[in-house]
Protein backbone atom coordinates (compact mmCIF):
# COMPACT_ATOMS: atom_id res chain seq x y z
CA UNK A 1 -63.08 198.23 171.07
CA UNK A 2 -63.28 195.35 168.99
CA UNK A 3 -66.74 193.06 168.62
CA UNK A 4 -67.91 190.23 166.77
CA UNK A 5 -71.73 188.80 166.77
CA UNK A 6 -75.00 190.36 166.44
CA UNK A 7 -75.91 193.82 168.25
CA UNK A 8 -77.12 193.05 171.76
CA UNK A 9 -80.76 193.64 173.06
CA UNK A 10 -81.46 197.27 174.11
CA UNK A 11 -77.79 198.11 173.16
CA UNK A 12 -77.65 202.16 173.50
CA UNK A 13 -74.57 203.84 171.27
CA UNK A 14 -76.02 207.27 171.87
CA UNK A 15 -73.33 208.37 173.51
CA UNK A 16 -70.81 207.08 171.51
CA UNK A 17 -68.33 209.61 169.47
CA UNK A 18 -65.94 206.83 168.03
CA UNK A 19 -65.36 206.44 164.70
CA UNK A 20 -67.20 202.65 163.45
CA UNK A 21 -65.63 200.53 160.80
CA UNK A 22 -68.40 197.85 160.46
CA UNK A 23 -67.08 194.62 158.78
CA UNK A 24 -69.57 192.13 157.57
CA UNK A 25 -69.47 188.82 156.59
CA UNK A 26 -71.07 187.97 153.35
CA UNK A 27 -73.43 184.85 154.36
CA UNK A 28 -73.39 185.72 157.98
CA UNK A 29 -76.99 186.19 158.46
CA UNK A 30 -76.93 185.94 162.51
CA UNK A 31 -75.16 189.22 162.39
CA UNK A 32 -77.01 190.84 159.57
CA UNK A 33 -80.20 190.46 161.01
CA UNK A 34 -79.34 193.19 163.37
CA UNK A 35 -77.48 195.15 161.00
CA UNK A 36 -80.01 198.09 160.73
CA UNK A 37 -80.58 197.98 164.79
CA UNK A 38 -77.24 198.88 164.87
CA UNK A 39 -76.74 201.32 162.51
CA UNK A 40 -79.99 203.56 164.37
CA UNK A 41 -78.34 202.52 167.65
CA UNK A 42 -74.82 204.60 166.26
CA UNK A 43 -77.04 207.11 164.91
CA UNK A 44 -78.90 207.78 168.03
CA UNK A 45 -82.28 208.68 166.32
CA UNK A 46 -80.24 210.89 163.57
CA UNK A 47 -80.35 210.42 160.24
């Protein structure tokens, strides 16, 4: 499913088994900003 913008409040991925090709755009800072909320969102607590 395709997205674009910055990871939504609350957003829970947990159950999630997709394969994620995050793109990012180089000065985009709205979207970096929540760049590491979504990356422990995917990873559902795991490292």
């Amino acid at each position: 499913m395709p997205f674009h913008g910055p990871l939504p409040e609350n957003a829970d991925m947990s159950g999630s088994q997709a394969v994620v090709l995050g793109v990012y755009a180089e000065q985009d800072d709205r979207v970096h900003a929540t760049r590491d909320a979504a990356e422990a969102a995917l990873r559902g607590g795991r490292t």
